[in-house]
C-alpha atoms as a PDB file:
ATOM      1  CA  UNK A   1      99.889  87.349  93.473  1.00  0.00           C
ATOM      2  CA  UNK A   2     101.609  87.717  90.432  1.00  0.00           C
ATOM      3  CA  UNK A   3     105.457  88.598  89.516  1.00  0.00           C
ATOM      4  CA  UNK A   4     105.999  92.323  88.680  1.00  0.00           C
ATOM      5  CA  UNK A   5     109.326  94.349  87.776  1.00  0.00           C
ATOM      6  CA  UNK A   6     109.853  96.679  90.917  1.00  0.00           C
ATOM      7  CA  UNK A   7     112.216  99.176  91.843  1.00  0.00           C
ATOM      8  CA  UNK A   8     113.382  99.365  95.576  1.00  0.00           C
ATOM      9  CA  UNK A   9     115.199 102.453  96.919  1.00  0.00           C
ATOM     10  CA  UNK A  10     117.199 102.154  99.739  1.00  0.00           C
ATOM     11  CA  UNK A  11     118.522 105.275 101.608  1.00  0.00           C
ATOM     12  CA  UNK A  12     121.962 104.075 103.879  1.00  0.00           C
ATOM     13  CA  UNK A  13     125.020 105.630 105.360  1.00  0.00           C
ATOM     14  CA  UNK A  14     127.972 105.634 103.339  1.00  0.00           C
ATOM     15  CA  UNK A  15     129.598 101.826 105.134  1.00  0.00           C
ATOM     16  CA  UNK A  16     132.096  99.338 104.153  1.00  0.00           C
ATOM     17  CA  UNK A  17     130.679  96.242 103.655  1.00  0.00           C
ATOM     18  CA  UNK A  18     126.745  97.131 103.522  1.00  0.00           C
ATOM     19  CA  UNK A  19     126.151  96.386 100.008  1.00  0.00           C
ATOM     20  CA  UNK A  20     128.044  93.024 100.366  1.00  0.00           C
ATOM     21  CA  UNK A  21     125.208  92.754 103.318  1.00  0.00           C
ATOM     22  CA  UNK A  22     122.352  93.575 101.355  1.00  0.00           C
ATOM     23  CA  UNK A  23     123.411  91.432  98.256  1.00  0.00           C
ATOM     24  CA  UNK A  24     123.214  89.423 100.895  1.00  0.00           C
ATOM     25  CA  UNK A  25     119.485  89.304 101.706  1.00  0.00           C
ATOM     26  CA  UNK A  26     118.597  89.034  97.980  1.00  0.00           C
ATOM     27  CA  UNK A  27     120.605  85.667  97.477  1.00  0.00           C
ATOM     28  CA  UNK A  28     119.195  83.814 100.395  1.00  0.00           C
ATOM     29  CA  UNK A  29     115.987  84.528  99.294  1.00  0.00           C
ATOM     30  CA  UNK A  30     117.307  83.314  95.614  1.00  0.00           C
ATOM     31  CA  UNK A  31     116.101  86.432  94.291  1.00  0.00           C
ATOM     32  CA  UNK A  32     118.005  87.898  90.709  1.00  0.00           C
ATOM     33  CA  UNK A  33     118.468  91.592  90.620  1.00  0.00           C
ATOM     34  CA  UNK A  34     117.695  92.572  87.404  1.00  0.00           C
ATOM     35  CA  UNK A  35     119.886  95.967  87.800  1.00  0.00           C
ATOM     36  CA  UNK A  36     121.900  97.719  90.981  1.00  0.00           C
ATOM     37  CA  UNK A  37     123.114 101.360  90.935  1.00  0.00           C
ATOM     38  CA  UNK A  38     124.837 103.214  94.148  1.00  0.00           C
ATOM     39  CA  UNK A  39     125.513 106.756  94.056  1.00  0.00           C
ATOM     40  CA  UNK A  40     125.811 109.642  96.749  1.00  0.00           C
ATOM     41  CA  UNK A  41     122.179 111.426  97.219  1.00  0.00           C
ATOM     42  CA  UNK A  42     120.815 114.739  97.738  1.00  0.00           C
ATOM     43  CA  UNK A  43     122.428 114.813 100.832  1.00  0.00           C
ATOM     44  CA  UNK A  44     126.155 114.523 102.025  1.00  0.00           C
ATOM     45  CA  UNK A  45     127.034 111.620 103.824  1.00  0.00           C
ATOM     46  CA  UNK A  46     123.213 109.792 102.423  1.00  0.00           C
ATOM     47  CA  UNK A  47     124.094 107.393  99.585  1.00  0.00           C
ATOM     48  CA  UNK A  48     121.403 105.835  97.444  1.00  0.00           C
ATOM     49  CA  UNK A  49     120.915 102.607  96.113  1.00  0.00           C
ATOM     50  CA  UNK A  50     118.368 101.207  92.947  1.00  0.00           C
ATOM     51  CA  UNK A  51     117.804  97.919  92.783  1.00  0.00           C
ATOM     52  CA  UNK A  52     115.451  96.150  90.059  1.00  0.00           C
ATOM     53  CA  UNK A  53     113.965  92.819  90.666  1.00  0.00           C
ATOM     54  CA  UNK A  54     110.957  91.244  89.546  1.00  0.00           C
ATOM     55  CA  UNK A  55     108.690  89.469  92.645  1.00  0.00           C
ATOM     56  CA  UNK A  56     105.430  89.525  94.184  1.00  0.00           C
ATOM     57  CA  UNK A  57     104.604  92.427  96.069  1.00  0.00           C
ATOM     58  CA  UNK A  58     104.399  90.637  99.043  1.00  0.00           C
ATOM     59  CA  UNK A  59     107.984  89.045  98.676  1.00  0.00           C
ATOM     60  CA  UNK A  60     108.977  93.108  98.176  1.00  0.00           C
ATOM     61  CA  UNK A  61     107.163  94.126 101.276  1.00  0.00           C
ATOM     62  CA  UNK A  62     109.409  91.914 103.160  1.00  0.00           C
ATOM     63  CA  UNK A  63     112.460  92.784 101.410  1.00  0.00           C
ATOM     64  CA  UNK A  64     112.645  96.081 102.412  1.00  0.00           C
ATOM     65  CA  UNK A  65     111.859  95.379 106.032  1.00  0.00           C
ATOM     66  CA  UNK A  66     114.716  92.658 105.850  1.00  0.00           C
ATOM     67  CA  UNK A  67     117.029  95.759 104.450  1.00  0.00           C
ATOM     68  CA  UNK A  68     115.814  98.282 107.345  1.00  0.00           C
ATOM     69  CA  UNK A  69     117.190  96.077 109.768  1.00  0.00           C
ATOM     70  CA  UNK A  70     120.541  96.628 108.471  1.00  0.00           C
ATOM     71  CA  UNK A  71     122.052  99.621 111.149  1.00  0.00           C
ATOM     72  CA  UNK A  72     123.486 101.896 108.247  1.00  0.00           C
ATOM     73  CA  UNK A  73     120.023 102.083 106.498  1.00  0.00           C
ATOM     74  CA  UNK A  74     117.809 104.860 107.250  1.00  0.00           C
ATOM     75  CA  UNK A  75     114.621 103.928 104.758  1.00  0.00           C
ATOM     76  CA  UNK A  76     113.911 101.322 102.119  1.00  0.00           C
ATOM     77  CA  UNK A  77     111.033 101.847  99.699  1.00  0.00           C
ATOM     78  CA  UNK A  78     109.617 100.073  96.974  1.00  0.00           C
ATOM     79  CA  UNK A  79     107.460 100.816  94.069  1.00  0.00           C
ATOM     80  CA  UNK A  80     106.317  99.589  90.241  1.00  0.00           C
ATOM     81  CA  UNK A  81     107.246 100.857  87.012  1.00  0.00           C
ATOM     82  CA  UNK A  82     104.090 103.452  87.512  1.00  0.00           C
ATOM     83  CA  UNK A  83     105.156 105.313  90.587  1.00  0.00           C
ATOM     84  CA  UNK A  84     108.836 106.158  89.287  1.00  0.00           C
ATOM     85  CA  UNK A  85     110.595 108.346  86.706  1.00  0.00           C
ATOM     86  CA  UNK A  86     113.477 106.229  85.297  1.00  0.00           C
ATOM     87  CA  UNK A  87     115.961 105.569  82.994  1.00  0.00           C
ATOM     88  CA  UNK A  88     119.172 103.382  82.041  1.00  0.00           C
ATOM     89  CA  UNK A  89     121.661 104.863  79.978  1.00  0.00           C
ATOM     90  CA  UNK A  90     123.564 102.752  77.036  1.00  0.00           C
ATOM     91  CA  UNK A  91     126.571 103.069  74.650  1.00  0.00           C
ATOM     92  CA  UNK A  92     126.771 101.502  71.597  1.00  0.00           C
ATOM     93  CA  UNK A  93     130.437 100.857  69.556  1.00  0.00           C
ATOM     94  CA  UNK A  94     130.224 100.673  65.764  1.00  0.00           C
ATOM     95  CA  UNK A  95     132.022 100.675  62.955  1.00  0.00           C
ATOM     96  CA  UNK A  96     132.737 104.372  61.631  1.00  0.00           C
ATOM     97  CA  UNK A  97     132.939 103.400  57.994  1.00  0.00           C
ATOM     98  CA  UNK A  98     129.750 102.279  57.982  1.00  0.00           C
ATOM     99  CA  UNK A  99     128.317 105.137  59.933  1.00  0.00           C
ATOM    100  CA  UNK A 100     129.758 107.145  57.254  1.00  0.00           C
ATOM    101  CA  UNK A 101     128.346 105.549  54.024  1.00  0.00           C
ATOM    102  CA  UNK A 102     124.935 104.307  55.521  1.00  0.00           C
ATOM    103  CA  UNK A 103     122.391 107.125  55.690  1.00  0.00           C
ATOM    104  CA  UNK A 104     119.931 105.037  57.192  1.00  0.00           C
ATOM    105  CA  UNK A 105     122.192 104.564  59.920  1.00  0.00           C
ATOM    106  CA  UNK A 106     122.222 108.372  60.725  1.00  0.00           C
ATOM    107  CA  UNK A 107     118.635 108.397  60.607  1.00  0.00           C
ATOM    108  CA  UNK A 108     118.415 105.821  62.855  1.00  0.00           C
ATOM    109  CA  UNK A 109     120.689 107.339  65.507  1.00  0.00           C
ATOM    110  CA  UNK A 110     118.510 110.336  65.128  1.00  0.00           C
ATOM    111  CA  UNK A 111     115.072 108.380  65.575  1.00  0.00           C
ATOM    112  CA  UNK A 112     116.551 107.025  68.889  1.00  0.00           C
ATOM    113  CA  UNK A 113     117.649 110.037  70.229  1.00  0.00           C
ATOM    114  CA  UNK A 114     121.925 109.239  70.014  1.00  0.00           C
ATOM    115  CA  UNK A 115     124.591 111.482  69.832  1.00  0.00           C
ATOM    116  CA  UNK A 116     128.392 110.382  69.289  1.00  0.00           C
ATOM    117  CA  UNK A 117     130.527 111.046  72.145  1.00  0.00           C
ATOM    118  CA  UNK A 118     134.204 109.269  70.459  1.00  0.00           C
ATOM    119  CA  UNK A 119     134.602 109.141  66.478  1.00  0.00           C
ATOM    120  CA  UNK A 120     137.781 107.177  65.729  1.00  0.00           C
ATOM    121  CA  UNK A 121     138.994 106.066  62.339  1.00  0.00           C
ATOM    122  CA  UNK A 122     137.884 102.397  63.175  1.00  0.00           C
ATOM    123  CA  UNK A 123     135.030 102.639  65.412  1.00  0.00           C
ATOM    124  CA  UNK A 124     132.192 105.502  66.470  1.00  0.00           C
ATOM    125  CA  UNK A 125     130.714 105.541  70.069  1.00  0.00           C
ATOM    126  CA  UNK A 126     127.009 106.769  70.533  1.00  0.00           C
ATOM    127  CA  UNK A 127     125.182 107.603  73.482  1.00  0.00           C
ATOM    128  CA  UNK A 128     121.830 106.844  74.106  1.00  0.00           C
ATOM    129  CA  UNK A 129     119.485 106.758  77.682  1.00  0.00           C
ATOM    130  CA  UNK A 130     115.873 105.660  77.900  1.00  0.00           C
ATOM    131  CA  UNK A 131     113.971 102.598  79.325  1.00  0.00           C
ATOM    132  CA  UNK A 132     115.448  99.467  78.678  1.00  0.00           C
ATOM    133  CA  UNK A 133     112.475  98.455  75.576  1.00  0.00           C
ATOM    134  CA  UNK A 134     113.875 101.295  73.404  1.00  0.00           C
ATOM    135  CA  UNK A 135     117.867 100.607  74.558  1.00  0.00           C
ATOM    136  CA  UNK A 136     117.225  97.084  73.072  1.00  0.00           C
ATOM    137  CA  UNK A 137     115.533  98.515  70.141  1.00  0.00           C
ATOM    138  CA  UNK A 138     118.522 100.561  68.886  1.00  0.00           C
ATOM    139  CA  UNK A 139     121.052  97.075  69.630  1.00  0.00           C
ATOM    140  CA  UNK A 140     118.657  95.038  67.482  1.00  0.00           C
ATOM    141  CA  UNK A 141     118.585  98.096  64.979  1.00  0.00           C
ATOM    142  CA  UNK A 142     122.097  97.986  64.766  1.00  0.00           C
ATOM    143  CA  UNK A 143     122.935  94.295  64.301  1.00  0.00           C
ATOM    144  CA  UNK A 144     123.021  94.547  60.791  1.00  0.00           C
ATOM    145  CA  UNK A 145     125.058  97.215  60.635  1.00  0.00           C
ATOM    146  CA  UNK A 146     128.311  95.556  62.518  1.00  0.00           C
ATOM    147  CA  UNK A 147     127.463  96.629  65.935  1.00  0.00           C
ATOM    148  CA  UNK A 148     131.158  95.772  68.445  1.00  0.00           C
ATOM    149  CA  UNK A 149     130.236  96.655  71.802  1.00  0.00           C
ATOM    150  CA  UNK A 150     127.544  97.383  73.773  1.00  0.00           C
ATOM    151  CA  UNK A 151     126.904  98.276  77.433  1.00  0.00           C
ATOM    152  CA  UNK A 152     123.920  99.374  79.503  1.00  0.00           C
ATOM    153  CA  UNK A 153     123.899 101.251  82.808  1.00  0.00           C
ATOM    154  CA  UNK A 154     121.961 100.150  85.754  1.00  0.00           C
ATOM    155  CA  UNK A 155     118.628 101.774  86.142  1.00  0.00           C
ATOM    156  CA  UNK A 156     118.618 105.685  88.079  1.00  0.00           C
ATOM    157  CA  UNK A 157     115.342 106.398  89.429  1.00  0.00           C
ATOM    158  CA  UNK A 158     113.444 109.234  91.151  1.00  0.00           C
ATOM    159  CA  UNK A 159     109.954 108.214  93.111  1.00  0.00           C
ATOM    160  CA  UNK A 160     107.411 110.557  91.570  1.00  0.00           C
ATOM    161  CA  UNK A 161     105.597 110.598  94.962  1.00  0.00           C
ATOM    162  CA  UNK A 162     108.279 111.665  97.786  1.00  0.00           C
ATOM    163  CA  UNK A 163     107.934 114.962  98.439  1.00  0.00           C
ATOM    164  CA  UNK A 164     109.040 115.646 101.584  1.00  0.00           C
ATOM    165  CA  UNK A 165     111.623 113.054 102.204  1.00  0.00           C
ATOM    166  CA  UNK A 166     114.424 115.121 101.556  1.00  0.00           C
ATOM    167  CA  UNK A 167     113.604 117.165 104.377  1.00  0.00           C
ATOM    168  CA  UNK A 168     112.549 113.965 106.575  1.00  0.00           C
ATOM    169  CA  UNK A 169     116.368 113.002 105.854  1.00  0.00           C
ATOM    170  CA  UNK A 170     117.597 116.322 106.547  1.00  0.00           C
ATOM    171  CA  UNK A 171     116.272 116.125 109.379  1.00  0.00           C
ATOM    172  CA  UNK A 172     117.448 113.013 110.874  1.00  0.00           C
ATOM    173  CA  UNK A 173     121.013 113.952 110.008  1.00  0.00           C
ATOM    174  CA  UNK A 174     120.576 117.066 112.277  1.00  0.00           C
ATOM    175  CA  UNK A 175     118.945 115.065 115.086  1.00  0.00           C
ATOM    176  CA  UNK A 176     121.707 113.876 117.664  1.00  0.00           C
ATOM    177  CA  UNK A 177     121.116 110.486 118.438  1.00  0.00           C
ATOM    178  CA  UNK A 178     119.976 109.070 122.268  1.00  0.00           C
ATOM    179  CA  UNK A 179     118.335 110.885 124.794  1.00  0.00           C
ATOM    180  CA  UNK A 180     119.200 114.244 123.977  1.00  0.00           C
ATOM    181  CA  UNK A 181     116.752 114.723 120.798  1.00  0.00           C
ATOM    182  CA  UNK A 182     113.598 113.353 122.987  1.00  0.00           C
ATOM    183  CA  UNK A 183     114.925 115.203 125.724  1.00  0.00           C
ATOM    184  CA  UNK A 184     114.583 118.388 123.188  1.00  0.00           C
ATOM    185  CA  UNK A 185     111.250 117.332 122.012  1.00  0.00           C
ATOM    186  CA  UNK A 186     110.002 117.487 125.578  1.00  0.00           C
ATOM    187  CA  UNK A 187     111.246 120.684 126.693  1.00  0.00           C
ATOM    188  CA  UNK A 188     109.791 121.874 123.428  1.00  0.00           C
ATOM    189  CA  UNK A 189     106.540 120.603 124.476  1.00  0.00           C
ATOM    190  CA  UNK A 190     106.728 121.472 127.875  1.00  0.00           C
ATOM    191  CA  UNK A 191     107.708 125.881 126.854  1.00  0.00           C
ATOM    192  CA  UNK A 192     104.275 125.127 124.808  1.00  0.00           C
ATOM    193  CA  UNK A 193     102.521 124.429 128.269  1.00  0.00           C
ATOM    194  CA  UNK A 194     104.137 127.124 129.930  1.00  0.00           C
ATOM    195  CA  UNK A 195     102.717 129.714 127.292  1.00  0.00           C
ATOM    196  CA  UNK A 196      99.884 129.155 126.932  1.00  0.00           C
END
C-alpha cells in the first residue's frame, strides 16, 4: 500500500494537555504532520482538530483508533484529498513600491484571487486562501518581485460526507453518562411494549 496525503478529523473535549497527548501518538510512530489546526466546532464545549499527514491507509486506520482511546475524544475520522472540502489560507508581505509601479504585479494578485488587507509606505500585505499547489504558485510568482514574508495557515477542512454527525454529537452531549441513559433507553422500550 502506497503513501497518500490524508486528512484526519478528530472531535475531543476542550482538555489541557490532550493535544500534547495526541502529538504524542504521531511521534512514536515517527510520523510528520504535514499541517495541525484546533478550533472550537459546531458545537459548544466540542473542539475540532485537522491534522495532515501523508501514510498508508492502513497506518491511518490505526491512528485514529490509537486517538479514540484518548478519554476526551469522542470520534476520529480519516479521509483523502477526495472526500473533503479544504483550504489553507496564506499572507504574503511585499514591497509597496513595487506593487505600485509593476502592473503585472496587480494582475497577478488578481489571477490568484488576493486582496490587500495592510498597505504601508514600505510594505503591502495580501491575502490569499486556496489549496496549498496554488498558495505556492503565487510565492514563486512573487520571488521576483521582492517578496519579505510569507506565512501559510494550517489546513481547515469540512468532510463532504458527514451528514448527520452534528446531530450524532448533539446528541451525546445531551446523553448523561452511566446507567441513567440505558436505563432511559429501556423504559423507552419497555412504554413501546406496553402500547402496543
Amino acid at each position: 500500500m502506497s503513501k497518500q496525503e490524508f486528512t484526519i478529523t478528530v472531535y475531543t473535549e476542550n482538555q489541557i494537555g490532550l493535544l500534547n497527548r495526541i502529538a504524542i501518538i504521531f511521534s512514536r510512530r515517527k510520523i510528520n504532520v504535514e499541517s495541525l489546526n484546533t478550533s472550537p466546532s459546531e458545537i459548544e464545549s466540542v473542539h475540532r482538530f485537522t491534522i495532515v499527514i501523508n501514510e498508508t491507509e492502513d497506518v491511518v486506520r490505526k491512528l485514529c483508533r490509537q486517538i479514540e482511546k484518548q478519554v476526551e475524544v469522542l470520534k476520529a475520522y480519516f479521509n483523502t484529498n477526495e472526500e473533503i472540502v479544504w483550504q489553507e489560507l496564506a499572507l504574503y508581505k511585499v514591497p509597496t513600491d513595487v506593487i505600485a509601479e509593476k502592473v503585472k504585479v496587480e494582475r497577478l494578485l488578481r489571477e490568484y484571487g488576493a486582496r490587500a488587507v495592510v498597505i504601508r509606505k514600505d510594505y503591502t500585505v495580501f491575502e490569499t486562501s486556496g489549496h496549498r499547489e496554488e498558495i505556492e504558485g503565487l510565492i514563486k510568482a512573487l520571488e521576483p518581485y521582492g517578496l519579505i514574508e510569507f506565512v501559510r495557515s494550517a489546513r481547515v477542512a469540512i468532510i463532504k460526507d458527514s451528514k448527520g454527525f452534528h446531530e450524532k454529537l448533539k446528541e451525546f452531549e445531551r446523553k448523561e453518562p452511566g446507567e441513567e441513559v440505558v436505563e432511559n433507553e429501556f423504559l423507552s422500550q419497555q412504554d413501546e411494549v406496553f402500547t402496543m
